[in-house]
Protein backbone atom coordinates (compact mmCIF):
# COMPACT_ATOMS: atom_id res chain seq x y z
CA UNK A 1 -196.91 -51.24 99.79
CA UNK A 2 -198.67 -47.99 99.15
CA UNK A 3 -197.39 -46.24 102.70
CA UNK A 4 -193.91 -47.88 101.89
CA UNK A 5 -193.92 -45.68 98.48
CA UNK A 6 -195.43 -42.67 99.86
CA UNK A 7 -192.44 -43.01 102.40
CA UNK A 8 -189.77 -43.44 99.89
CA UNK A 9 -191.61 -40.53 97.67
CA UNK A 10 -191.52 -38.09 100.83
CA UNK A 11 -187.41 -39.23 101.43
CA UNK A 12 -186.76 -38.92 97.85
CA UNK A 13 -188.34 -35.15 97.22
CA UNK A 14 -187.25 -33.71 100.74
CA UNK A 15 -184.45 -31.22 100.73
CA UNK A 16 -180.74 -32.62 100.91
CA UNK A 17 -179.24 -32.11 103.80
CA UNK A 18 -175.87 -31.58 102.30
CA UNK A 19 -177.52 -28.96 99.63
CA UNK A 20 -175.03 -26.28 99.12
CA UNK A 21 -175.47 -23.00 101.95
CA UNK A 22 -176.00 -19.72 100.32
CA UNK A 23 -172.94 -17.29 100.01
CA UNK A 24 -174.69 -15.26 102.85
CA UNK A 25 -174.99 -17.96 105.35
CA UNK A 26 -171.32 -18.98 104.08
CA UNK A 27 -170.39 -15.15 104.94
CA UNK A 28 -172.26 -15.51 108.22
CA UNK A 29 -170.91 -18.66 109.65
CA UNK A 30 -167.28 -17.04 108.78
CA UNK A 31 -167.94 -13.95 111.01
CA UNK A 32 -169.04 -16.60 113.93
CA UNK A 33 -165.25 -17.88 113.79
CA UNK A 34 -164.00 -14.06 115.08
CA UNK A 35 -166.95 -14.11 117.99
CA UNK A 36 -164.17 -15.95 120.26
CA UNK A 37 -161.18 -13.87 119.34
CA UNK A 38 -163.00 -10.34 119.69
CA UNK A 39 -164.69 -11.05 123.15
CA UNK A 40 -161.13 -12.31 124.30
CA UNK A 41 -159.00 -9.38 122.93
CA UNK A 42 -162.01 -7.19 124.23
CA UNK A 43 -161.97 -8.68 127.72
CA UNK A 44 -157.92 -8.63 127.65
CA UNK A 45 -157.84 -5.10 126.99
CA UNK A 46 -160.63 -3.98 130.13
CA UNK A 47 -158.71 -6.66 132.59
CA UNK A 48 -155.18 -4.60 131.68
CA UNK A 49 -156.13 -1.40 131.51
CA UNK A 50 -157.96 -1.68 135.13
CA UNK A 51 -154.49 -2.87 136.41
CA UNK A 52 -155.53 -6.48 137.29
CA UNK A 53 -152.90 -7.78 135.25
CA UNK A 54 -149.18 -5.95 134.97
CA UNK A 55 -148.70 -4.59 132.18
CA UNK A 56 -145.18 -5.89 132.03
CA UNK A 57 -146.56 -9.22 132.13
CA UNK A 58 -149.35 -8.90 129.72
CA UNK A 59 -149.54 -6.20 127.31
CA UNK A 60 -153.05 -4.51 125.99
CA UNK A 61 -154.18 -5.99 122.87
CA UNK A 62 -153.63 -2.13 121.69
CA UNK A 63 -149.88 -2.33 122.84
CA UNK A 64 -149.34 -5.53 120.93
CA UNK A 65 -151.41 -3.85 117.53
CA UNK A 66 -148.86 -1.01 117.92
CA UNK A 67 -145.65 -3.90 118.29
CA UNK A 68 -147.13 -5.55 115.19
CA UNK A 69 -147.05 -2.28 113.01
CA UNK A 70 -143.73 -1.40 114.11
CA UNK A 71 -142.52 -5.16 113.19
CA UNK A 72 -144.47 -5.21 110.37
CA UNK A 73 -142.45 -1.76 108.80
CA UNK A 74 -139.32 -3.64 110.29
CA UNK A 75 -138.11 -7.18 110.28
CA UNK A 76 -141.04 -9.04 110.36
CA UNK A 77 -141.73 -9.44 107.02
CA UNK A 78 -138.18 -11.38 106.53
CA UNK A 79 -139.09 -13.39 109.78
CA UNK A 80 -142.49 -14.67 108.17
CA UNK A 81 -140.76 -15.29 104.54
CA UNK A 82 -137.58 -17.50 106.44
CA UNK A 83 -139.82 -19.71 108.42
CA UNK A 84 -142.53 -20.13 105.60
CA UNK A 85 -140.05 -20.77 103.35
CA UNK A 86 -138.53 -24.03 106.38
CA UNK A 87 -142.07 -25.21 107.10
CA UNK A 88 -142.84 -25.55 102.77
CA UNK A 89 -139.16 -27.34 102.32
CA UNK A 90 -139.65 -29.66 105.05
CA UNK A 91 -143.17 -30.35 104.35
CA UNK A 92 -142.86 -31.15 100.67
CA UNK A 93 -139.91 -33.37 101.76
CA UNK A 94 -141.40 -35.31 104.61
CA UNK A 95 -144.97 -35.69 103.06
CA UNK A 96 -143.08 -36.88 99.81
CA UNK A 97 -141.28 -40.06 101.50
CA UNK A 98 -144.74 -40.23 103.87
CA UNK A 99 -146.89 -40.84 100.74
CA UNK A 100 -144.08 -43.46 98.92
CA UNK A 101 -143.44 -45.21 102.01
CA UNK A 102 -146.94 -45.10 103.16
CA UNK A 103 -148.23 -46.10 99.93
CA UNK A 104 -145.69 -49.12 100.06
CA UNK A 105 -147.13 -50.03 103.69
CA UNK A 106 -150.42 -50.13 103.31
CA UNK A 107 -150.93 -52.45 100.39
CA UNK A 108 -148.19 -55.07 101.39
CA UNK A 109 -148.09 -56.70 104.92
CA UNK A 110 -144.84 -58.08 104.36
CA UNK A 111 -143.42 -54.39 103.89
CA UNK A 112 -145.61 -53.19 107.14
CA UNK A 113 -143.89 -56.34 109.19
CA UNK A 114 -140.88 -54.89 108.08
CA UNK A 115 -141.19 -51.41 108.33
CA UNK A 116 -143.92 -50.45 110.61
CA UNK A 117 -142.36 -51.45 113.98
CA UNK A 118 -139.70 -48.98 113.20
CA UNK A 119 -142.00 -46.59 112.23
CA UNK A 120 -143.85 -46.20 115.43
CA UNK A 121 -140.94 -46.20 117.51
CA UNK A 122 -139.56 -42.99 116.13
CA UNK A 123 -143.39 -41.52 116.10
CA UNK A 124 -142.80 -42.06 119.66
CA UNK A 125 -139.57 -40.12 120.19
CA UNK A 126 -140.34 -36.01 121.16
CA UNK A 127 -139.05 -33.62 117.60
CA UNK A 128 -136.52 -31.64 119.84
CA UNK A 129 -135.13 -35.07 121.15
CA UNK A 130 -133.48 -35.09 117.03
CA UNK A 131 -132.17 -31.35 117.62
CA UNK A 132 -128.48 -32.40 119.42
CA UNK A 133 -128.47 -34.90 117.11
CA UNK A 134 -129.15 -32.93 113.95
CA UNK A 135 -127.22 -30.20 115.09
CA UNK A 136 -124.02 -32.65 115.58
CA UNK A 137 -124.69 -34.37 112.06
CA UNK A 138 -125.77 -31.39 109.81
CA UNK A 139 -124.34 -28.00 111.69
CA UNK A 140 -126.56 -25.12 112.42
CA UNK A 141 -127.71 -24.39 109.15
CA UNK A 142 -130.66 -24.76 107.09
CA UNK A 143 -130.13 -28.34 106.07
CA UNK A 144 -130.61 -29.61 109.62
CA UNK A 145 -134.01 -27.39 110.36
CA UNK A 146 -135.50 -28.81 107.01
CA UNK A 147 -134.95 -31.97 108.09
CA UNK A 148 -136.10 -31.74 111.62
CA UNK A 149 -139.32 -30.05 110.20
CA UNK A 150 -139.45 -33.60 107.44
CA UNK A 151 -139.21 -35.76 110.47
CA UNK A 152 -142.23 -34.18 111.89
CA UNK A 153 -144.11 -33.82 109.38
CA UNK A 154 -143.74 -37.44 107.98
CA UNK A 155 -145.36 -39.27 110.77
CA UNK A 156 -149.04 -37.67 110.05
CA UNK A 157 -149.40 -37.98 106.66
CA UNK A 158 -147.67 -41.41 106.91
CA UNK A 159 -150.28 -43.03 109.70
CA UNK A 160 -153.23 -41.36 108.47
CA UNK A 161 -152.12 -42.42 104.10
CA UNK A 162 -151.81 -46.23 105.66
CA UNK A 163 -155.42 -46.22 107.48
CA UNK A 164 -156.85 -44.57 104.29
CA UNK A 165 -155.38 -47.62 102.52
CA UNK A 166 -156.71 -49.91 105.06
CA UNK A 167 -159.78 -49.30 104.79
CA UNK A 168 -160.27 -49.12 100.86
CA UNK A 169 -163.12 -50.99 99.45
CA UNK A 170 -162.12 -55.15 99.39
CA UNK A 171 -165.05 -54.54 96.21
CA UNK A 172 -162.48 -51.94 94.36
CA UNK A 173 -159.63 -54.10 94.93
CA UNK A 174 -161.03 -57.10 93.70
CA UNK A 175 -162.19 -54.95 90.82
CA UNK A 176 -158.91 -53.69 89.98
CA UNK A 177 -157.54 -57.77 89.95
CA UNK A 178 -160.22 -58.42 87.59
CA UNK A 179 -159.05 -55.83 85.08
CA UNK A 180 -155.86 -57.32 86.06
CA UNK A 181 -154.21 -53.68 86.81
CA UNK A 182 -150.35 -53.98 87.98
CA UNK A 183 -149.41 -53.14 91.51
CA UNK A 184 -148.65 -49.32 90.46
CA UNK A 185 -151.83 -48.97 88.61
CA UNK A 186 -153.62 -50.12 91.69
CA UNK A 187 -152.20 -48.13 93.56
CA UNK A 188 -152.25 -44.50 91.08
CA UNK A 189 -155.95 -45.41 90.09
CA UNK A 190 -157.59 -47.07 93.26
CA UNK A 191 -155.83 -47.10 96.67
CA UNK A 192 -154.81 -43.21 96.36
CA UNK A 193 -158.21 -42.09 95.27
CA UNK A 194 -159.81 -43.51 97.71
CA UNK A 195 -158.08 -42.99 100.62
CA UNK A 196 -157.81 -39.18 100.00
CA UNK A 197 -159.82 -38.44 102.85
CA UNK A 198 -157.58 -39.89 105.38
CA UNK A 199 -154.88 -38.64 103.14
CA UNK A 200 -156.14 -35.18 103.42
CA UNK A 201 -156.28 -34.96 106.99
CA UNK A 202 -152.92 -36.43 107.30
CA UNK A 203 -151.85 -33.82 105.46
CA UNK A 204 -153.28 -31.01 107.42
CA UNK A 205 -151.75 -32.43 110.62
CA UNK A 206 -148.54 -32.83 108.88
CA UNK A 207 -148.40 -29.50 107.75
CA UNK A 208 -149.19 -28.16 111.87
CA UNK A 209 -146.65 -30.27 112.67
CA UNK A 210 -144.24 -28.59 110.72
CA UNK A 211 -145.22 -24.81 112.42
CA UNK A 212 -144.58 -26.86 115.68
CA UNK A 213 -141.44 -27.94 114.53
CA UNK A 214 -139.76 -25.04 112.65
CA UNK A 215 -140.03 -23.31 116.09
CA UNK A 216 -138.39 -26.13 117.83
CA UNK A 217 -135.69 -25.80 114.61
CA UNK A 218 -135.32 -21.80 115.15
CA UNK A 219 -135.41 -21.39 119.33
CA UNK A 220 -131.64 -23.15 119.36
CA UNK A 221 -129.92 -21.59 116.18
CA UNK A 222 -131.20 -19.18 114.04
CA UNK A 223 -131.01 -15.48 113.35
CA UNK A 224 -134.01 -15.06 111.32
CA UNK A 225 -137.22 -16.45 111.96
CA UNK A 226 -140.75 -16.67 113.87
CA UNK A 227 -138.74 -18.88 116.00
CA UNK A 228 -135.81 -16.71 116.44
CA UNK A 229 -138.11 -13.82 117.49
CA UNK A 230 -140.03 -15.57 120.15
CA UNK A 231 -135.98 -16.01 121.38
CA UNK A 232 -135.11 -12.52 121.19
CA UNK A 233 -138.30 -11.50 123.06
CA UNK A 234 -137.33 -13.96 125.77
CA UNK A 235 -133.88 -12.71 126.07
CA UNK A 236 -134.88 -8.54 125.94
CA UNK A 237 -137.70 -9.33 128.39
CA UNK A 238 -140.44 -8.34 125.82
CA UNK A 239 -143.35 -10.04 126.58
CA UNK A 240 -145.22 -8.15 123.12
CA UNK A 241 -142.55 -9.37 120.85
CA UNK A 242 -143.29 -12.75 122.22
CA UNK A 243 -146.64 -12.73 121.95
CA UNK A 244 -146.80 -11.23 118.35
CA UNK A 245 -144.55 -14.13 117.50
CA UNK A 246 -147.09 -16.12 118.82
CA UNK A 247 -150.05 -14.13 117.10
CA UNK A 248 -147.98 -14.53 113.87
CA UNK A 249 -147.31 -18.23 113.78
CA UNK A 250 -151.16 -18.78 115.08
CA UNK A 251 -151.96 -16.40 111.89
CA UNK A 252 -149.41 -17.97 109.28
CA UNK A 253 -150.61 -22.13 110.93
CA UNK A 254 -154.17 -21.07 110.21
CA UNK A 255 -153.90 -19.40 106.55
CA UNK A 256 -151.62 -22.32 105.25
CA UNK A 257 -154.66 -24.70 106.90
CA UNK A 258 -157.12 -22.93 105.05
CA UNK A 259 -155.89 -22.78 101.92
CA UNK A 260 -155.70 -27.02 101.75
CA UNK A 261 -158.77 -27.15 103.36
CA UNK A 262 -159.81 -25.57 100.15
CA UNK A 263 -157.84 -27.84 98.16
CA UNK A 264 -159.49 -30.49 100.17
CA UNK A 265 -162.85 -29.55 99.74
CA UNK A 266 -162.05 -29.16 95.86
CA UNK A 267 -160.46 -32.39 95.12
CA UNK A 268 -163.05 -34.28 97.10
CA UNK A 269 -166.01 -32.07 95.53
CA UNK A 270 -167.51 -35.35 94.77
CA UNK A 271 -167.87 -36.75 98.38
CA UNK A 272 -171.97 -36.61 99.20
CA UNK A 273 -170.91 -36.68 103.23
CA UNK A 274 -172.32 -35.04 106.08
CA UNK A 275 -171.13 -31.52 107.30
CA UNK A 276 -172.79 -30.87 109.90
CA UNK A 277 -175.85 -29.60 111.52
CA UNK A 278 -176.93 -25.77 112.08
CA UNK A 279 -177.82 -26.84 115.55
């Protein structure tokens, strides 16, 4: 009994695992993230400039720096804002109906017999398989890139929402009953709550799914756009315009990531989960 306190004593004072990292080793593992990108672009540049790989083909990281500048003073700026502006309409739109319709599914299996079939038969189909279609319905203008960009982003947030649901307490539920909450109660004050998580990442992968898919939207009809300027790069031969169109959607897909990642880690402040080791 007295080793089986002295045990517990030891777990109980030892350091959390989870215990907050200090702003320098916060600082630190954030400079590890560029190790990959810098001995890449560094490599890139030597392979180039010793003539292994055409220039024509391949530009110098330099070449594409000085691309970027000359965009940037140009018409990328109005590329970024019309594609930002497609990926934010047709997210808000898609993860909208994802989190009514997946709310809907996951606490009734009546609703999921109904519904869920149908569901996973369209997650099937390809996002440019809707573009002839969308393009007959809606025309070539923004309405029908929204709403390619809502299709794609609605699956994520939709599959990932109904798992969260899934696998909510049976305890919380049955709590909820007890207090005898309504249906929309249980679902505003339990089922959401707790399946934030999944919800979370559903979101996240929505919201990549929508860079994926404004591209799709703005390589067949456009004339503004990330999209639109990976086109004109194909069509002038310009393998740097290309690849800063590339460099700029990989840029833009990883800022709006991070910044709900932060709204993640906020609104869940109150998970005590695992994060990792330093090994």
């Amino acid at each position: 009994m007295a080793r089986a306190t002295g045990v517990a004593g030891q777990i109980a004072t030892a350091p959390c695992a989870n215990a907050p990292r200090s702003s320098r080793a916060t600082r630190l593992g954030a400079l590890r993230g560029w190790v990959v990108p810098a001995v890449l672009l560094a490599l890139l540049e030597t392979v180039v400039r010793l003539g292994w790989i055409p220039g024509y083909l391949m530009p110098a990281p330099s070449e594409l720096a000085r691309s970027m500048w000359e965009l940037a003073e140009g018409p990328l700026w109005e590329h970024i804002l019309a594609s930002t502006l497609r990926v934010l309409s047709g997210f808000a739109i898609g993860a909208s109906l994802a989190l009514l319709l997946g709310s809907a599914v996951g606490i009734s299996q009546r609703l999921e017999a109904f519904l869920d079939p149908t569901f996973q038969a369209l997650r099937a189909v390809p996002g440019l398989a809707w573009v002839p279609l969308l393009l007959i319905w809606l025309g070539i203008d923004e309405t029908s890139k929204v709403t390619l960009i809502a299709i794609g982003s609605f699956f994520p947030v939709y599959m990932n929402l109904v798992a969260g649901i899934r696998n909510v307490d049976r305890k919380l539920v049955e709590l909820g009953e007890l207090y005898r909450l309504s249906r929309r109660q249980q679902i505003r004050r339990i089922f959401v709550p707790a399946a934030q998580p999944y919800l979370f990442t559903g979101l996240r992968n929505g919201l990549s799914m929508a860079w994926l898919c404004v591209v799709a939207a703005e390589l067949l009809a456009a004339t503004e756009g990330i999209g639109y300027l990976l086109t004109d790069g194909r069509e002038t031969s310009r393998p740097d315009l290309v690849l800063v169109a590339i460099i700029t959607l990989a840029v833009m897909g990883k800022l709006s990531d991070s910044l709900l990642k932060r709204l993640e880690q906020r609104t869940l402040r109150w998970r005590d989960n695992f994060t990792g080791g330093e090994s």
